[in-house]
Protein backbone atom coordinates (compact mmCIF):
# COMPACT_ATOMS: atom_id res chain seq x y z
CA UNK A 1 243.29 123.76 140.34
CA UNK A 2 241.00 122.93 143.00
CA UNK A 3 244.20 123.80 145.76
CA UNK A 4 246.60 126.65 145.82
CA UNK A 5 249.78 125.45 147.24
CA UNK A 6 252.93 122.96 146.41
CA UNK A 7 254.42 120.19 148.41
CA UNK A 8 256.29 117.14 147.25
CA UNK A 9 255.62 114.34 149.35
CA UNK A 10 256.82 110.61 149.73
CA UNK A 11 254.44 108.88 151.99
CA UNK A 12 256.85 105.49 152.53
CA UNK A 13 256.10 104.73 156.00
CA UNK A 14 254.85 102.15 158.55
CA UNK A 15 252.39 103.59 161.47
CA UNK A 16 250.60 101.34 164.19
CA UNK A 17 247.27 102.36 165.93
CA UNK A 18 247.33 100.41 169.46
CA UNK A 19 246.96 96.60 168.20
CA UNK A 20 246.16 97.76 164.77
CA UNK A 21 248.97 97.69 162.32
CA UNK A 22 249.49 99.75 159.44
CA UNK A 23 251.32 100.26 156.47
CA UNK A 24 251.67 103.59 153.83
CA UNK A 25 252.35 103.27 149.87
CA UNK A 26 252.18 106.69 147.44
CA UNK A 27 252.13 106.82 143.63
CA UNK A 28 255.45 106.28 142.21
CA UNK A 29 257.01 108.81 140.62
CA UNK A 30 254.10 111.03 141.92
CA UNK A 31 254.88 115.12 141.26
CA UNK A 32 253.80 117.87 143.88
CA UNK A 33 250.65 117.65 144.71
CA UNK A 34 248.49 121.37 145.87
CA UNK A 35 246.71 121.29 148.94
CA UNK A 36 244.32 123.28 151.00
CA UNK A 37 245.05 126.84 151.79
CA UNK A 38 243.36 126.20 155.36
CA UNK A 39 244.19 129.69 156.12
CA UNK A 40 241.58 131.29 153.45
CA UNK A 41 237.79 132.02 155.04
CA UNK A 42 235.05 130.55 153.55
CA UNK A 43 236.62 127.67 151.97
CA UNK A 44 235.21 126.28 148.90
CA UNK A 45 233.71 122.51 149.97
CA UNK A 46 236.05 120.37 147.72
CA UNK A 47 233.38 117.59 146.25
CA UNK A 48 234.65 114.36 147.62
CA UNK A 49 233.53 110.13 146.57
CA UNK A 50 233.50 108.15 149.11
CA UNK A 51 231.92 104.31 147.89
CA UNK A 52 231.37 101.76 150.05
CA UNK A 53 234.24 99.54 149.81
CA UNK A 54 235.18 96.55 147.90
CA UNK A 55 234.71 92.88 149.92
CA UNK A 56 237.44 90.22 150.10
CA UNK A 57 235.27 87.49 151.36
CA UNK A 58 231.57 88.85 150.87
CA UNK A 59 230.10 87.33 153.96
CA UNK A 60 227.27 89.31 155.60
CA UNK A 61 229.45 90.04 158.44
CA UNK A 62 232.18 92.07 156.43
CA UNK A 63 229.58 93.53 154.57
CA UNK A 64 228.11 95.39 157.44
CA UNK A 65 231.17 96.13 159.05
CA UNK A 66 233.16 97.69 156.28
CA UNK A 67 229.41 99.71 155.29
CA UNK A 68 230.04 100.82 158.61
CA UNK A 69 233.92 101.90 158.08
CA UNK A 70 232.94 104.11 154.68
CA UNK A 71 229.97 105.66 156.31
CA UNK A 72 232.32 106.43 160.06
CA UNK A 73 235.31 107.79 156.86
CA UNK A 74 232.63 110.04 155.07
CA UNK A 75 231.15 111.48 158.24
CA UNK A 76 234.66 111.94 159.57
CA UNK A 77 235.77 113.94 156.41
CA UNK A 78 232.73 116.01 156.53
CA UNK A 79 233.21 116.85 160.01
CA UNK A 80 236.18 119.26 158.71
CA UNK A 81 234.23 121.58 156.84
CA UNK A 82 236.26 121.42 153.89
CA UNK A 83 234.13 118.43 151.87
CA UNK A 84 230.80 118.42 150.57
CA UNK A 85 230.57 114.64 150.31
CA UNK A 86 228.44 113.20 147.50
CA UNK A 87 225.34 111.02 147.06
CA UNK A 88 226.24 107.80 146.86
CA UNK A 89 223.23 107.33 144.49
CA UNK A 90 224.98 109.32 142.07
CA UNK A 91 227.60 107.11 141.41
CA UNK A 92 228.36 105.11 138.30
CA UNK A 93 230.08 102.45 140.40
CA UNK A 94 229.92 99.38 141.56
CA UNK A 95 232.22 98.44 144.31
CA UNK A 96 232.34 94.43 143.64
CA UNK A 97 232.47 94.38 140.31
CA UNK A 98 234.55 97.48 139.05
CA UNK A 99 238.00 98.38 139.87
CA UNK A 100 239.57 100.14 142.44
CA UNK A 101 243.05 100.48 141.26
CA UNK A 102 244.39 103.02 139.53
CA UNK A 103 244.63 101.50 135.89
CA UNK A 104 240.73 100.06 136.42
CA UNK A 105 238.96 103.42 137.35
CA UNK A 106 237.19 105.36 135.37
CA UNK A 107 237.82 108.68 136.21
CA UNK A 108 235.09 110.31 133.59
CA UNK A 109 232.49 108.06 135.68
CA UNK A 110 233.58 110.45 138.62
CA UNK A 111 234.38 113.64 137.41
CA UNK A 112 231.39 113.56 135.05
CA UNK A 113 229.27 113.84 138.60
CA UNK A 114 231.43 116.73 140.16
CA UNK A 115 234.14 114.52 142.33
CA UNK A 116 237.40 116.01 142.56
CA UNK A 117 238.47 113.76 145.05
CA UNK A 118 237.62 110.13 145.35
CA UNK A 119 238.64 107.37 148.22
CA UNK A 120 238.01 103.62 147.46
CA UNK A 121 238.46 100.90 149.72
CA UNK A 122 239.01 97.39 150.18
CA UNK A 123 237.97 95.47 153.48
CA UNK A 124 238.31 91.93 154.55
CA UNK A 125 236.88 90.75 157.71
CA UNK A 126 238.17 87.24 159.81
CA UNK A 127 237.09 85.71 162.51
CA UNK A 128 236.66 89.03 163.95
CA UNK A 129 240.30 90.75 162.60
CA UNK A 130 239.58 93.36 159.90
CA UNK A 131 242.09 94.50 157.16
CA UNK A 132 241.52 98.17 155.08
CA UNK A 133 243.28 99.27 152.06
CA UNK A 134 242.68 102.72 151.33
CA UNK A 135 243.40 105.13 148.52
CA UNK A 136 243.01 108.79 147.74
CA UNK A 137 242.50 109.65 144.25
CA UNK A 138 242.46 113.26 142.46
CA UNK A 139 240.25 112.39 139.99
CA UNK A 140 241.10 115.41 137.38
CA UNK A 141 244.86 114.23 137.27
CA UNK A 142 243.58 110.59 137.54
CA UNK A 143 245.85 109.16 139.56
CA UNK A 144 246.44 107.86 143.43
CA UNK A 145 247.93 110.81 145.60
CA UNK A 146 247.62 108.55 148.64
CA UNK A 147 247.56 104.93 149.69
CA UNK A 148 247.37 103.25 153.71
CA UNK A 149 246.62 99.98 154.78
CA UNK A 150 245.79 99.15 158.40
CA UNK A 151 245.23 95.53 160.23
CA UNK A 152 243.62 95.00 163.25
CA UNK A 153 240.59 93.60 165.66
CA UNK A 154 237.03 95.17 164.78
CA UNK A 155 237.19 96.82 167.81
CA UNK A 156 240.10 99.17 165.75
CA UNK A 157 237.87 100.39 163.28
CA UNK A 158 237.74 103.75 164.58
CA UNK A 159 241.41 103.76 164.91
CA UNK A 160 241.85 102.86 161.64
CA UNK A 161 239.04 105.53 160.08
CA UNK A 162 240.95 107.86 161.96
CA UNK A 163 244.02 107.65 161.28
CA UNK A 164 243.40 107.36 157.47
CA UNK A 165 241.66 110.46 157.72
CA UNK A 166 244.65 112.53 159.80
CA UNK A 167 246.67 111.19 156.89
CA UNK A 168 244.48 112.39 154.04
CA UNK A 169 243.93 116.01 155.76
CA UNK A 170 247.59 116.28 156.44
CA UNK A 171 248.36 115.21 152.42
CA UNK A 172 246.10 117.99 151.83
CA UNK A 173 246.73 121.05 154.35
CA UNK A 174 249.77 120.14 156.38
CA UNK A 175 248.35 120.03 159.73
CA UNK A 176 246.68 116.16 161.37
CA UNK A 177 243.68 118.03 161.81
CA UNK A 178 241.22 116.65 165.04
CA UNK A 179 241.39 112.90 164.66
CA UNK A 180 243.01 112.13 167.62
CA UNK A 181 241.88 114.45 170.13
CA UNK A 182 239.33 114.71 172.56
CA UNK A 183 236.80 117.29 174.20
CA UNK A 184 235.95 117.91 177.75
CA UNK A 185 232.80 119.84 179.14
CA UNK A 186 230.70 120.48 182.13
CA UNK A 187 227.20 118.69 182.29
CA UNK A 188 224.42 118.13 184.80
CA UNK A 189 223.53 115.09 184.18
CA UNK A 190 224.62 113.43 187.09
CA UNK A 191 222.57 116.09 189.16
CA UNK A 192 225.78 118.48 189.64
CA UNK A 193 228.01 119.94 187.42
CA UNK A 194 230.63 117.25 186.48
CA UNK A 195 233.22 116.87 183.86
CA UNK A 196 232.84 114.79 180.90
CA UNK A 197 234.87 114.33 177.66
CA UNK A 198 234.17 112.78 174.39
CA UNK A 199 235.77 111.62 171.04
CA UNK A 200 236.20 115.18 168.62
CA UNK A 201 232.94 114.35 167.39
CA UNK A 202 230.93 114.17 170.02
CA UNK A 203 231.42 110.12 170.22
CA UNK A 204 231.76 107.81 173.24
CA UNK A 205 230.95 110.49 176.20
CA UNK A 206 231.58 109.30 179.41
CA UNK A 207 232.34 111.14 182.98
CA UNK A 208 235.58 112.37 183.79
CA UNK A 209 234.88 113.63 187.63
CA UNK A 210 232.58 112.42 190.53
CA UNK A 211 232.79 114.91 193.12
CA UNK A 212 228.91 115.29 193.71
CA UNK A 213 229.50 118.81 193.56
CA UNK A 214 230.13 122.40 191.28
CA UNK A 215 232.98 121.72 189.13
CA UNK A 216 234.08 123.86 186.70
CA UNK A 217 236.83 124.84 183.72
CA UNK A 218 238.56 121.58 182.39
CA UNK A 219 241.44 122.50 180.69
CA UNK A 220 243.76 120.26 179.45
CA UNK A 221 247.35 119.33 179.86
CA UNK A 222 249.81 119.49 176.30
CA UNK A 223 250.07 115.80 176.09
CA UNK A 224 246.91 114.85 177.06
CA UNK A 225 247.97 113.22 180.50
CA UNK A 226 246.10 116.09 182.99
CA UNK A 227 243.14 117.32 183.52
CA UNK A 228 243.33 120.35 185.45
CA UNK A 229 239.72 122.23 186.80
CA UNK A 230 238.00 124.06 189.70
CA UNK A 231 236.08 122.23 192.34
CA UNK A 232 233.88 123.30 194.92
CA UNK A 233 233.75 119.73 196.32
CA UNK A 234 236.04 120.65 199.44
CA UNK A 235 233.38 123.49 199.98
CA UNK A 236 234.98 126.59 197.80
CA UNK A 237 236.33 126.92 194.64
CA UNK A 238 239.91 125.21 194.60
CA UNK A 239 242.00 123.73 191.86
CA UNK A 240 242.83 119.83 190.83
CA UNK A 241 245.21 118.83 188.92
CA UNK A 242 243.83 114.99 188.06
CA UNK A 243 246.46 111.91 186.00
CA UNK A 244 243.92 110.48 183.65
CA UNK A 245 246.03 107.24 183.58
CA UNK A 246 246.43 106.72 187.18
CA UNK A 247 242.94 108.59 188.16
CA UNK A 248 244.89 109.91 191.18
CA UNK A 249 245.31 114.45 191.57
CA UNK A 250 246.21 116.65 193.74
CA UNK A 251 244.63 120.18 194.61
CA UNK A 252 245.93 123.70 195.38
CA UNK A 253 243.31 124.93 198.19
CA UNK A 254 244.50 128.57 198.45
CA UNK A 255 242.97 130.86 200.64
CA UNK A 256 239.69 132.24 198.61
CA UNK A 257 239.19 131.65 194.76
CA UNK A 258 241.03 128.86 192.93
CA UNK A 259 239.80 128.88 189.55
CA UNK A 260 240.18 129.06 185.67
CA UNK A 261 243.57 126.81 185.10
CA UNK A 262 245.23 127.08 181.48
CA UNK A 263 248.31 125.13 180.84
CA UNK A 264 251.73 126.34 179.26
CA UNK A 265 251.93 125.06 175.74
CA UNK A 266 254.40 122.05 175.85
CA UNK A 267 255.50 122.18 179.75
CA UNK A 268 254.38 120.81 182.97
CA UNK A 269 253.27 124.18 184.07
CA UNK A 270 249.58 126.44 184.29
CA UNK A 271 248.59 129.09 184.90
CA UNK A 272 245.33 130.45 186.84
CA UNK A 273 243.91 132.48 188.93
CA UNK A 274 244.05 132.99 192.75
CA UNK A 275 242.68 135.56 195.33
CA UNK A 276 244.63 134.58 198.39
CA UNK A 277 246.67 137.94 198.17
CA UNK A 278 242.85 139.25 198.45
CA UNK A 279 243.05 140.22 194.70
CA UNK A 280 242.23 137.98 192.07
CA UNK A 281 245.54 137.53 189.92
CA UNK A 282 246.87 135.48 187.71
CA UNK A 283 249.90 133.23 188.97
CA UNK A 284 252.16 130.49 187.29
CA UNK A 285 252.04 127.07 188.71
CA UNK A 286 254.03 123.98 188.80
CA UNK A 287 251.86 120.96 187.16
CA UNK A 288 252.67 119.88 191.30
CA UNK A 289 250.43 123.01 192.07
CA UNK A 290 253.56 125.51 193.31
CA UNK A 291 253.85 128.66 193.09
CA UNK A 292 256.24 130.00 190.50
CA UNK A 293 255.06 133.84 190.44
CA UNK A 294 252.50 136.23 190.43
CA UNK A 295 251.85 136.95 186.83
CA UNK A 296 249.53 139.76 186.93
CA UNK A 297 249.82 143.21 189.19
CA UNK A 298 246.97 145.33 188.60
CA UNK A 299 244.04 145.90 191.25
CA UNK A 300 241.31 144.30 190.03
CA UNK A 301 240.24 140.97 188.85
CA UNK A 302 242.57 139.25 186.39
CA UNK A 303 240.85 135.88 185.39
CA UNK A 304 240.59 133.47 182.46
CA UNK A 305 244.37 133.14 181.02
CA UNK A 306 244.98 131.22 177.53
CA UNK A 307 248.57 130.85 176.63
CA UNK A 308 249.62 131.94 172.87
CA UNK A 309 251.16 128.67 171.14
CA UNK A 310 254.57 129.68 172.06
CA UNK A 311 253.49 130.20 175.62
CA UNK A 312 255.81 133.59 175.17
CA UNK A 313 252.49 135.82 175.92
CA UNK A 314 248.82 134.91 177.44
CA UNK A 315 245.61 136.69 177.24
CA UNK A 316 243.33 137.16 179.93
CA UNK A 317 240.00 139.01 181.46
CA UNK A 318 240.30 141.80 183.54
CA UNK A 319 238.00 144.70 184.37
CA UNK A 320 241.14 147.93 185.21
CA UNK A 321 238.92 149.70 182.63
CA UNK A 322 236.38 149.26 184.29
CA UNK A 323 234.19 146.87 182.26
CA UNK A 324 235.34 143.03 181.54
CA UNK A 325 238.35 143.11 178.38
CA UNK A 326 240.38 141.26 176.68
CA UNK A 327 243.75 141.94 177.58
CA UNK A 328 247.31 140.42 176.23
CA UNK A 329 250.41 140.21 178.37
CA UNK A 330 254.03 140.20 177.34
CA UNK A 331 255.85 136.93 179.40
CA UNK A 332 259.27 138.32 179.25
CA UNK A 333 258.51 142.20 179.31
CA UNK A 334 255.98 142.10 181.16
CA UNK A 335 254.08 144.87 179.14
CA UNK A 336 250.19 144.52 178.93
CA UNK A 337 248.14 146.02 176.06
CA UNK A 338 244.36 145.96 175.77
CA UNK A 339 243.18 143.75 173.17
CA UNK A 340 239.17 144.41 172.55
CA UNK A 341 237.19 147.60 172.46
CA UNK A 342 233.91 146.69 170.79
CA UNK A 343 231.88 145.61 173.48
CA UNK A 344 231.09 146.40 177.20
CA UNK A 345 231.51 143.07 178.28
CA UNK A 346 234.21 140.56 176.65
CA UNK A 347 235.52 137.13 178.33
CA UNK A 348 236.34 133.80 177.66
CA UNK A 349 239.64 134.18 175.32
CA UNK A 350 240.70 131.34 173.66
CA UNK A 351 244.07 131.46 172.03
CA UNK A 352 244.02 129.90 168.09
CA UNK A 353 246.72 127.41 167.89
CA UNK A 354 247.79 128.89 164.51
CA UNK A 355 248.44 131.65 166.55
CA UNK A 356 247.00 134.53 164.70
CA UNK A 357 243.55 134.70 166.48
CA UNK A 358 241.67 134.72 169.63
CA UNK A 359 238.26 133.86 170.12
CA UNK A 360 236.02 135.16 172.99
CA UNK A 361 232.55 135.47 173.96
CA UNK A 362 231.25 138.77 174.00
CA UNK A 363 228.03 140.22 175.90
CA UNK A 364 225.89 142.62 173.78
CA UNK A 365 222.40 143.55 173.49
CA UNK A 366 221.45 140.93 176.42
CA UNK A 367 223.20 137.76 174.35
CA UNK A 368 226.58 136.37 174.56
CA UNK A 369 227.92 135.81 171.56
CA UNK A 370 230.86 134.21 170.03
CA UNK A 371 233.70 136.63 168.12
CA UNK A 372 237.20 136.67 166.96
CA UNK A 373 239.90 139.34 166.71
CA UNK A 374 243.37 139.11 165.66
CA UNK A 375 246.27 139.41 168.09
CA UNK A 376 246.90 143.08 167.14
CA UNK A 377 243.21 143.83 168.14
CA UNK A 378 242.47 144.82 164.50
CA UNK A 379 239.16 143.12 162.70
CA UNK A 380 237.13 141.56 165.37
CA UNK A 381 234.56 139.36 163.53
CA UNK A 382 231.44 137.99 165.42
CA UNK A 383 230.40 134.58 164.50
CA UNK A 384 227.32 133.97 166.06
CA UNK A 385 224.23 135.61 165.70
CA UNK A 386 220.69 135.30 166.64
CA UNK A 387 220.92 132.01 168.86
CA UNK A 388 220.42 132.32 172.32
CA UNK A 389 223.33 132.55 173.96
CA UNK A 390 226.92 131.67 172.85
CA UNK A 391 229.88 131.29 175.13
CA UNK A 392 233.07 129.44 175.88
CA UNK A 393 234.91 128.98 172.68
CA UNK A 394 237.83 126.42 172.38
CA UNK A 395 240.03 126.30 169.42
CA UNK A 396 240.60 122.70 167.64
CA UNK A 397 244.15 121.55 167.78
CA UNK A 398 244.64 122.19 163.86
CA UNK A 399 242.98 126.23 164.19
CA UNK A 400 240.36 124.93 161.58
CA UNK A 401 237.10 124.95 164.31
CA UNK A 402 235.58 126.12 166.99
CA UNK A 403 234.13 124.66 170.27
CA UNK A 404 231.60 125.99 172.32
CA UNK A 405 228.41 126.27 174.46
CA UNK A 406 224.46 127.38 173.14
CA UNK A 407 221.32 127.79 174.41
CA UNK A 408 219.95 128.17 170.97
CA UNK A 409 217.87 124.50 171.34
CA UNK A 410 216.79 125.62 175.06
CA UNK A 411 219.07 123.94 177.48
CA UNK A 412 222.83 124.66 177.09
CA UNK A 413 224.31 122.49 174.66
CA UNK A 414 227.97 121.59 173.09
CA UNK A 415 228.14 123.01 168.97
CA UNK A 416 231.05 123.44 166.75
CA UNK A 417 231.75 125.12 163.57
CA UNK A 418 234.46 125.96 161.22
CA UNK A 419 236.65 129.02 162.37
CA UNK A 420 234.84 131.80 160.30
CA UNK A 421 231.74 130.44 161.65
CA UNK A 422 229.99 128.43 159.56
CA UNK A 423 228.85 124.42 159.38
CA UNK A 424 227.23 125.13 163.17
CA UNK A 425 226.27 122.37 164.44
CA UNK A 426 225.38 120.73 167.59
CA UNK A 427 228.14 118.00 168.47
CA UNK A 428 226.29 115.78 171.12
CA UNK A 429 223.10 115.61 173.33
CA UNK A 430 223.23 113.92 176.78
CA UNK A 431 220.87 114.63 179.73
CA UNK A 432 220.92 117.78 181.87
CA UNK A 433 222.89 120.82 180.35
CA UNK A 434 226.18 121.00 178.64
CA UNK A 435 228.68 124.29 178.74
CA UNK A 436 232.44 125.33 179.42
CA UNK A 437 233.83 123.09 176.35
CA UNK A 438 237.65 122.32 175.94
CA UNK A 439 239.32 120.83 172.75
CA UNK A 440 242.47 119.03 173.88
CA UNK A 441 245.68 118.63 171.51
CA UNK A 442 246.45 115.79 168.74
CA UNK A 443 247.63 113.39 171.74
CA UNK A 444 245.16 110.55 172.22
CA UNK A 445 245.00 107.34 170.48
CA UNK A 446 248.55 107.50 168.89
């Protein structure tokens, strides 16, 4: 079988996506069905069909738009790393005139040019309102595993795409995957370092912060609803805690450094560090910007915290060896163990929401590069190599990829990959220089 694991699933549901409506339908009677093992490196690309869809109406107005919805569904699907999406040329198909119901397909058509998996489609388009019905098919078995259809404006597309595509990846591995979150970054190209954010895929960028000034380290709040950074706008490095919805914040202008926020998993809390006690430590924050306590107590500069999913521990930078480290610390004991060792120079730790893994950027041989190690500090794996430099990583809200900042074009820019490293690719390209990326949680456009 193309998966490894078992899970019986009844997908009888109704969903909505803003003004777009939805509905679910699964084969009847359907038995368990195996899905990814998104836990095994180096995942076998799982050859997926993806047609252009069947037209209701046939007007030259649905025709481009629903080309446009199965090109937006293949790209998103690819974007995972776990398809290798086939030629459309290849196909034995014909989207108008053959069937895209189970009893009409031809399943030897498909699997007779390497398609385990195949999605078909049928779109109608009114007086600008669209309507989608979607299927997944295994193509082997040769029969639907999945079924959604959505109803909306045109403007919903997206939406729609999206959400098909959370449901098909969480049919298939458990988890929603990165449909419906976003990623925020540093740029230039306003002529000072600003914060932007984009779609998961690099779409619809726009500017987050105008403060005409440095700002630095976007982090993101559980739900999506804060944006916490570091701005020099007041003339040193404090913190700002900004409501997206409202556009209104507030700011914690401790004496000296203000910098690197990270929010507690799930609560209205962060943590970051601050220098007012004349060392830099790391203290927990009300999302209000009080003091709860001092987290850290060694001399020495604690910096850079990233909360494990449970927000029970959090790792962090600090140089009491003497050299920059990874370091993990115990919320409850308050014991601190060293995580890295290979390396002079290792920063930037990103926690894995799977919780297994953290990711870092690590300084050897006059490149930063990026690397993960597992929690016990056992089997550090570098994933970059040989492309400029490579900093900032940010886990995906599913564990499956990575975000994060290279010079490996010239000017800094924003790439991804899968999380043993490969599929790098550069996710967007907007004027002035990109870095310090940060991949928020599954909470936007639900």
């Amino acid at each position: 079988m193309i998966f490894r694991r078992l899970k019986r699933i009844a997908f009888i549901m109704m969903v909505s996506i803003l003004t777009a409506s939805g509905s679910s339908f699964a084969q009847s009677g359907s038995d368990p069905y195996d899905y990814i093992d998104i836990s095994k490196p180096f995942l076998r690309k799982i050859p997926l069909a993806i047609p252009l869809f069947k037209n209701e109406t046939g007007t030259a107005e649905e025709a481009r738009l629903s080309k446009s919805s199965a090109d937006l569904l293949s790209a998103s699907l690819e974007f995972t790393g776990y398809f290798k999406i086939l030629d459309r040329q290849a196909f034995l198909f014909d989207p108008q005139s053959d069937g895209i119901l189970t009893p009409q397909i031809n399943f030897a058509n498909w699997t007779v040019i390497g398609a385990e998996l195949l999605i078909t489609g049928l779109y109608e388009e009114n007086n600008g309102k669209i309507a989608m019905e979607l299927r997944l098919f295994d193509t082997f078995k040769g029969r639907r595993i999945l079924g959604k259809k959505y109803s909306g404006k045109t403007a919903d597309e997206r939406r729609m795409i999206h959400r098909f595509c959370s449901e098909v990846i969480q049919y298939l591995t458990g988890s929603k995957g990165v449909f419906s979150s976003k990623i925020a970054f540093v740029s230039t190209g306003s002529g000072n370092k600003e914060i932007y954010s984009s779609e998961f895929d690099g779409y619809n960028p726009n500017q987050l912060t105008r403060n005409h000034s440095i700002t630095l380290f976007p982090a993101w709040s559980s739900d999506g609803r804060y944006l916490a950074y570091t701005s020099y706008k007041e003339g040193k490095p404090d913190l700002f805690i900004k409501n997206l919805a409202e556009m209104q914040e507030i700011s914690i202008t401790q004496k000296g450094l203000n910098i690197t926020p990270a929010w507690v998993p799930g609560r209205f809390e962060l943590a970051a560090t601050l220098s007012f006690s004349g060392d830099q430590e790391i203290y927990l924050l009300t999302g209000s910007g009080k003091i709860i306590k001092r987290l850290t107590k060694m001399q020495g500069s604690d910096i850079s915290p990233s909360w494990s999913p449970d927000g029970k521990k959090f790792a962090f930078v600090s140089n009491r060896s003497g050299n920059p480290q990874v370091y993990i610390q115990d919320m409850s004991s308050g014991k601190v163990k060293r995580l890295t060792y290979e390396g002079n120079y290792n920063t930037q730790p990103s926690w894995s929401p799977r919780g297994d893994k953290i990711a870092y950027a690590s300084f050897e041989n006059d490149h930063h590069n990026i690397a993960v190690i597992d929690i016990e500090g056992r089997q550090p794996l570098q994933l970059t190599y040989d492309s400029g430099d490579n900093e900032a990583p940010s886990w995906s809200p599913d564990g499956s990829l990575i975000v994060f900042s290279s010079t490996r074009e010239g000017p800094s820019r924003i790439y991804v990959m899968t999380a043993s490293g490969t599929d790098q690719r550069r996710l967007l390209v907007l004027n002035g220089e990109q870095t310090n990326p940060k991949w928020s949680m599954n909470d936007f456009n639900n």
